[in-house]
C-alpha atoms as a PDB file:
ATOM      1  CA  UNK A   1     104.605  68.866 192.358  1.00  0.00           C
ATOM      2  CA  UNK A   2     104.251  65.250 191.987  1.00  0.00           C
ATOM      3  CA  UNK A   3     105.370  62.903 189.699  1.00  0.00           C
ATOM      4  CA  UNK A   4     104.262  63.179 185.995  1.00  0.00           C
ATOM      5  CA  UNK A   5     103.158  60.390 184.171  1.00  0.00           C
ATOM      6  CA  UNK A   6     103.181  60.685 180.431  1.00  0.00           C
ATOM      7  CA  UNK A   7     101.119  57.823 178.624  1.00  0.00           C
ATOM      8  CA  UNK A   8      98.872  57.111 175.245  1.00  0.00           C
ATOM      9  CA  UNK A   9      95.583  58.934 175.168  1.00  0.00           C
ATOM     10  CA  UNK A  10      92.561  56.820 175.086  1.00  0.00           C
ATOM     11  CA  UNK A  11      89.041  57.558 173.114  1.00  0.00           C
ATOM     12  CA  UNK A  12      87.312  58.107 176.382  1.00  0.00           C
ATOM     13  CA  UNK A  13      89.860  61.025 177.211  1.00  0.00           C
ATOM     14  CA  UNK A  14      88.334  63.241 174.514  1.00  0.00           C
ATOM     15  CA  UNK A  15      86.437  65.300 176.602  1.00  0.00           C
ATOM     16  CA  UNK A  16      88.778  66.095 179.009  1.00  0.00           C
ATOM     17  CA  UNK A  17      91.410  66.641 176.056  1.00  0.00           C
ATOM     18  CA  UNK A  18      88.650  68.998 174.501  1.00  0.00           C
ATOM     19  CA  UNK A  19      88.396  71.169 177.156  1.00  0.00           C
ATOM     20  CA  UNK A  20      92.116  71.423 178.072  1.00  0.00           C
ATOM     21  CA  UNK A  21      92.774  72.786 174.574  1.00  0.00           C
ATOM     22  CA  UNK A  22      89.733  75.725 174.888  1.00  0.00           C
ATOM     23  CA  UNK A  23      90.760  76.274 178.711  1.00  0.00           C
ATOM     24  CA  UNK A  24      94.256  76.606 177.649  1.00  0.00           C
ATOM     25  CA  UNK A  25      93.750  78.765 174.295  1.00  0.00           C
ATOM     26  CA  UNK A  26      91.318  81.128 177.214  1.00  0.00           C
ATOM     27  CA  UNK A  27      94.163  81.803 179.128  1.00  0.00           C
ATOM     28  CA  UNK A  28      95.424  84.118 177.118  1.00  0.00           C
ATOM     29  CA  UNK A  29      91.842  86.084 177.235  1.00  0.00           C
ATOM     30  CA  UNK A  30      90.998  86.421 173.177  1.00  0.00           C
ATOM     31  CA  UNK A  31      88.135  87.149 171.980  1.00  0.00           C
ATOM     32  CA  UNK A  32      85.096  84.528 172.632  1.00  0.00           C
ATOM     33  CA  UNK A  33      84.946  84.661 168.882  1.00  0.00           C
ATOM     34  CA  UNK A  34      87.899  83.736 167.883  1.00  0.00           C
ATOM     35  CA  UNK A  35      86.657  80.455 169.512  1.00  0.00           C
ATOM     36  CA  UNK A  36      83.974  80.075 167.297  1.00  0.00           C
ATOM     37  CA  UNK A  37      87.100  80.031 164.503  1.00  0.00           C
ATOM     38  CA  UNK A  38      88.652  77.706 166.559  1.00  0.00           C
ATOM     39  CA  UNK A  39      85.989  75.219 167.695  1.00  0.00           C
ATOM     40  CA  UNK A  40      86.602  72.394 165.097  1.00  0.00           C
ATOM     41  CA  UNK A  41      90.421  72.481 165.428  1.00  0.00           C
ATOM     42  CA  UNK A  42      90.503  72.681 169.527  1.00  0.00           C
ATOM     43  CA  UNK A  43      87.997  69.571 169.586  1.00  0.00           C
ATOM     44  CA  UNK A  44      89.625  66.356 169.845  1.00  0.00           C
ATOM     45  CA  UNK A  45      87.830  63.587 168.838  1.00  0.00           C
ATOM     46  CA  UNK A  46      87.778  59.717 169.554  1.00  0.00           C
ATOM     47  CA  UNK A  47      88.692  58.906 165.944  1.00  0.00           C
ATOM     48  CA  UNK A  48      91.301  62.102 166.308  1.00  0.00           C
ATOM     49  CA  UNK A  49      93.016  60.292 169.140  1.00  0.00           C
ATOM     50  CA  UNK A  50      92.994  56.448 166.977  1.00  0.00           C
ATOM     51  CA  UNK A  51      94.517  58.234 163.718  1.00  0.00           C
ATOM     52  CA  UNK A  52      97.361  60.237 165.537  1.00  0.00           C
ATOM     53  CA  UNK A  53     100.224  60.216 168.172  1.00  0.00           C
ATOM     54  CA  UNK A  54      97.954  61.717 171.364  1.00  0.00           C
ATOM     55  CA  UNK A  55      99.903  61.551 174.684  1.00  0.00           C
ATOM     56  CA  UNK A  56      98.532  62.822 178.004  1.00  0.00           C
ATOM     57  CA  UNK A  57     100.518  63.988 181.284  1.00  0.00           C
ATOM     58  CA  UNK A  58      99.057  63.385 184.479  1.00  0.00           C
ATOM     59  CA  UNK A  59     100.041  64.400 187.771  1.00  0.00           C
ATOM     60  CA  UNK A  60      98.342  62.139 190.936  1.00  0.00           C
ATOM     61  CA  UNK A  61      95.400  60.433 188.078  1.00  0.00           C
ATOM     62  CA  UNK A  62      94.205  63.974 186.882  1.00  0.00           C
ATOM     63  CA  UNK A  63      94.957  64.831 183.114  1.00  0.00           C
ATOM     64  CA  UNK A  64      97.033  68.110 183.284  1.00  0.00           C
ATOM     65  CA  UNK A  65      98.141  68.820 179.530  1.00  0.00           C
ATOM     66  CA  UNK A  66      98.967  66.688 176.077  1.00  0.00           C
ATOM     67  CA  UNK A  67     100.077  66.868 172.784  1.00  0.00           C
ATOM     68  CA  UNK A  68      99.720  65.296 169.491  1.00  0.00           C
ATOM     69  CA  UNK A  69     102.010  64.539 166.131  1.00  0.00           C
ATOM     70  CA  UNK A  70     100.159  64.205 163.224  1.00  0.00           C
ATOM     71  CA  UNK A  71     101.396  63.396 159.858  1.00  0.00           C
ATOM     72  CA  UNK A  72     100.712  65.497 157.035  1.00  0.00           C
ATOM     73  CA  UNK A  73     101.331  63.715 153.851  1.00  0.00           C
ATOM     74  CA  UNK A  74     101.439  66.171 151.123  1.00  0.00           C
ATOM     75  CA  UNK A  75     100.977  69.863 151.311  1.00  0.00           C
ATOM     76  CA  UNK A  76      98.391  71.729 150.978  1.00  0.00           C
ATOM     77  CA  UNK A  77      96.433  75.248 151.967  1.00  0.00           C
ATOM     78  CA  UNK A  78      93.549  75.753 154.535  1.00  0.00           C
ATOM     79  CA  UNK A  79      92.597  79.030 153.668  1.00  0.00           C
ATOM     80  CA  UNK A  80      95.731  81.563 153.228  1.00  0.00           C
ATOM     81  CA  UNK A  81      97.784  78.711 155.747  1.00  0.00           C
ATOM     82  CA  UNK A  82     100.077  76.472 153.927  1.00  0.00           C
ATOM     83  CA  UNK A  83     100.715  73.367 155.844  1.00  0.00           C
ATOM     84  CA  UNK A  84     103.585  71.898 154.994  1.00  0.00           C
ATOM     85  CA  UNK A  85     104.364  67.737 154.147  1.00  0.00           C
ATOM     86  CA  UNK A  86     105.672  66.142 157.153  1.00  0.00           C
ATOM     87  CA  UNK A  87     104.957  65.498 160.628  1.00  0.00           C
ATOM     88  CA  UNK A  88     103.075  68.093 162.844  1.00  0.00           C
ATOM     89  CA  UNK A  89     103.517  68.924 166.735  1.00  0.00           C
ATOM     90  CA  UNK A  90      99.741  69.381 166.306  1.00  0.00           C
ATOM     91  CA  UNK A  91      98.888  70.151 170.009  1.00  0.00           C
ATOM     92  CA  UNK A  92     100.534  71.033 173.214  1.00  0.00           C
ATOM     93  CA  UNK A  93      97.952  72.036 175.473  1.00  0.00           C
ATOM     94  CA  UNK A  94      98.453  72.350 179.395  1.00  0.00           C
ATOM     95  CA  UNK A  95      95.720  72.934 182.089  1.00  0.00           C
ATOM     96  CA  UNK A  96      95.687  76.636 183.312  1.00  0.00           C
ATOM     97  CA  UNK A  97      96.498  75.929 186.545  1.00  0.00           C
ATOM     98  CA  UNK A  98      99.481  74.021 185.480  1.00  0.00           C
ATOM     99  CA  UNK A  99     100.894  76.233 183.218  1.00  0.00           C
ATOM    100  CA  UNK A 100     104.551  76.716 184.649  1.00  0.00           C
ATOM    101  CA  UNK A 101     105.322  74.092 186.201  1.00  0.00           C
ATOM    102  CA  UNK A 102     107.433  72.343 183.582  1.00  0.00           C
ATOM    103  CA  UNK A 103     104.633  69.401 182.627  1.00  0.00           C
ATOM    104  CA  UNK A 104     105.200  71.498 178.841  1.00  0.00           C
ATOM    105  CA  UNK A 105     108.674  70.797 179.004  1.00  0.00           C
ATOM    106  CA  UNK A 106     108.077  66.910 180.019  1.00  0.00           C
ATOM    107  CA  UNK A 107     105.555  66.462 177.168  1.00  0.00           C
ATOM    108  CA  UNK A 108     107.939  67.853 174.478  1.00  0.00           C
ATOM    109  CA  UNK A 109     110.678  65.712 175.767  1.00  0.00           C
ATOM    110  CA  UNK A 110     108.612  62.933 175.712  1.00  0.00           C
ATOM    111  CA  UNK A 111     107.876  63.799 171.869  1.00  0.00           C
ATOM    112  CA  UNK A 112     111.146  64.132 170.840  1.00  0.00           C
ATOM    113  CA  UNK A 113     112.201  60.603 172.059  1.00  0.00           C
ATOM    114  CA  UNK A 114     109.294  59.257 170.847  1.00  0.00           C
ATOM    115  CA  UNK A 115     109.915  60.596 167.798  1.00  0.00           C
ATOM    116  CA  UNK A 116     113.574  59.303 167.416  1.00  0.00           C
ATOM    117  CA  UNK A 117     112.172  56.079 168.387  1.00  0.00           C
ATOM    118  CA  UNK A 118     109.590  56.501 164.714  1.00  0.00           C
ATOM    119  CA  UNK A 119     112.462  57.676 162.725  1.00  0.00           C
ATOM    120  CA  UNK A 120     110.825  61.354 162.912  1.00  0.00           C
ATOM    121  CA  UNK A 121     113.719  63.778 161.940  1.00  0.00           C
ATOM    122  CA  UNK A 122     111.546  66.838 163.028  1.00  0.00           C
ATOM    123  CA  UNK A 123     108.686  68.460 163.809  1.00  0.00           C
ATOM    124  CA  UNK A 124     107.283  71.512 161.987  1.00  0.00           C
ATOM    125  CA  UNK A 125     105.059  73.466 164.487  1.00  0.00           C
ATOM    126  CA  UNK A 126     102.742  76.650 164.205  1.00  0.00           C
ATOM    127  CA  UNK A 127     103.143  78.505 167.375  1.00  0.00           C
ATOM    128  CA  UNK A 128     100.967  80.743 168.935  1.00  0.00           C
ATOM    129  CA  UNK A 129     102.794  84.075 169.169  1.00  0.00           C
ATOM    130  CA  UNK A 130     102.315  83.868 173.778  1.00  0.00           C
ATOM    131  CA  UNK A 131     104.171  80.377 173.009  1.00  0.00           C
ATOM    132  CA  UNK A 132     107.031  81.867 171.552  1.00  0.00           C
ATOM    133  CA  UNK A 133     108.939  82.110 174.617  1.00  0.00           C
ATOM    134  CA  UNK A 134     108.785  78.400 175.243  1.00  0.00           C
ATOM    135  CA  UNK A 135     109.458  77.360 171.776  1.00  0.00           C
ATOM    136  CA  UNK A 136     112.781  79.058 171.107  1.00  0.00           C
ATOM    137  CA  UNK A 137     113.559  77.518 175.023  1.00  0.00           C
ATOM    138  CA  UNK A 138     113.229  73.812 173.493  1.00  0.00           C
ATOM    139  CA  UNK A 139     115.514  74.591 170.521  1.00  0.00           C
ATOM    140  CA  UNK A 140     112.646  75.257 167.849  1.00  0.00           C
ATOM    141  CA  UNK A 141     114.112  77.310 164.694  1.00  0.00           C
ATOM    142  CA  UNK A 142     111.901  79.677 163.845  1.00  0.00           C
ATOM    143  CA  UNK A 143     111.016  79.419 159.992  1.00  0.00           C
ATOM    144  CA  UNK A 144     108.321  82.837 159.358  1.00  0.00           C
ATOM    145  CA  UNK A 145     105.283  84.253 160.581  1.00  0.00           C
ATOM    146  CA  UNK A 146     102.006  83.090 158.893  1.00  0.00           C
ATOM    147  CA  UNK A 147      98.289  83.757 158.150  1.00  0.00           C
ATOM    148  CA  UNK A 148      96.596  82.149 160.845  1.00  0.00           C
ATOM    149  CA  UNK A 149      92.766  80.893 160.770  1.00  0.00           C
ATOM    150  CA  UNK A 150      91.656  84.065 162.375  1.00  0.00           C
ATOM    151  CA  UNK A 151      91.656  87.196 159.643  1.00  0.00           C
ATOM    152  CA  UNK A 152      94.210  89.968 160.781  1.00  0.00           C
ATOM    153  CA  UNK A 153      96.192  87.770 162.802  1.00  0.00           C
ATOM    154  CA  UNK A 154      99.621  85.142 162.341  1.00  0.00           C
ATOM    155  CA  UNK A 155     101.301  82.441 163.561  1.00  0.00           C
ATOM    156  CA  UNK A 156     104.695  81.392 163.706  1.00  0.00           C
ATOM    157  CA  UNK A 157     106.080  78.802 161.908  1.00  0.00           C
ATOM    158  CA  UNK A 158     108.914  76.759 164.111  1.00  0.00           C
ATOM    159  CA  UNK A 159     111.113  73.682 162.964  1.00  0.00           C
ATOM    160  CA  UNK A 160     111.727  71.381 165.814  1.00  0.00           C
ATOM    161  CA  UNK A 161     114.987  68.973 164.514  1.00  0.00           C
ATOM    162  CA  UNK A 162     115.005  65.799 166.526  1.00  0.00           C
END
């Protein structure tokens, strides 16, 4: 593969950003509507992109994955979730076609230097349980399983230390 190039996400890359996170979340085939759950939280906004940390990989100019950090800066439930104070790997989202081919593991290295770099000592994350896998690979403790957005189903809750 060629070189990846990991760099700030602009406004304009909303829409592609948008539809990496529903392509990505399809790849694991749930339910269309779970989606419908999901729509809000997958859609990545302009304003989204100017109030957080968004970075985006590309390999030869074509967006292939991102994630985002956001701070959280008090807790607080949505729904049955508690979401924790501190700062979030929100996002980590890679084109189905690229899945495998290590442009996840760039991206999180990526995040943890730039979050040295910020004086972020971690990174709480809610993992979705086919992510597991790649989570516990990067060093992630995993805290407990939670309620997730979608009734009947969890989450895991990872620590990332920096």
């Amino acid at each position: 593969m060629s070189k990846i190039i990991i760099q700030r996400a602009e406004s304009k890359n909303s829409p592609d950003l948008t539809l990496i996170s529903f392509a990505s979340k399809r790849y694991w085939n749930y339910p269309e509507e779970y989606f419908d759950v999901w729509k809000q939280e997958l859609t990545i906004t302009p304003d989204y992109i100017k109030n957080n940390l968004v970075y985006i990989a590309e390999v030869e100019g074509k967006i292939t994955g991102y994630f985002s950090i956001v701070e959280v800066k008090g807790d607080f439930r949505a729904g049955k979730v508690l979401v924790r104070k501190g700062y979030w790997l929100d996002h980590l989202f890679i084109r189905p076609e690229f899945i495998g081919e290590g442009i996840g593991t760039e991206l999180i290295s990526f995040a943890v230097n730039l979050c040295g770099q910020k004086s972020i000592g971690r990174l709480f994350i809610f993992s979705d349980p086919n992510a597991k896998g790649f989570y516990e690979k990067i060093g992630a403790r995993y805290i407990e399983e939670s309620a997730s957005s979608i009734q009947g189903r969890s989450v895991l809750l990872y620590e990332l230390v920096i």
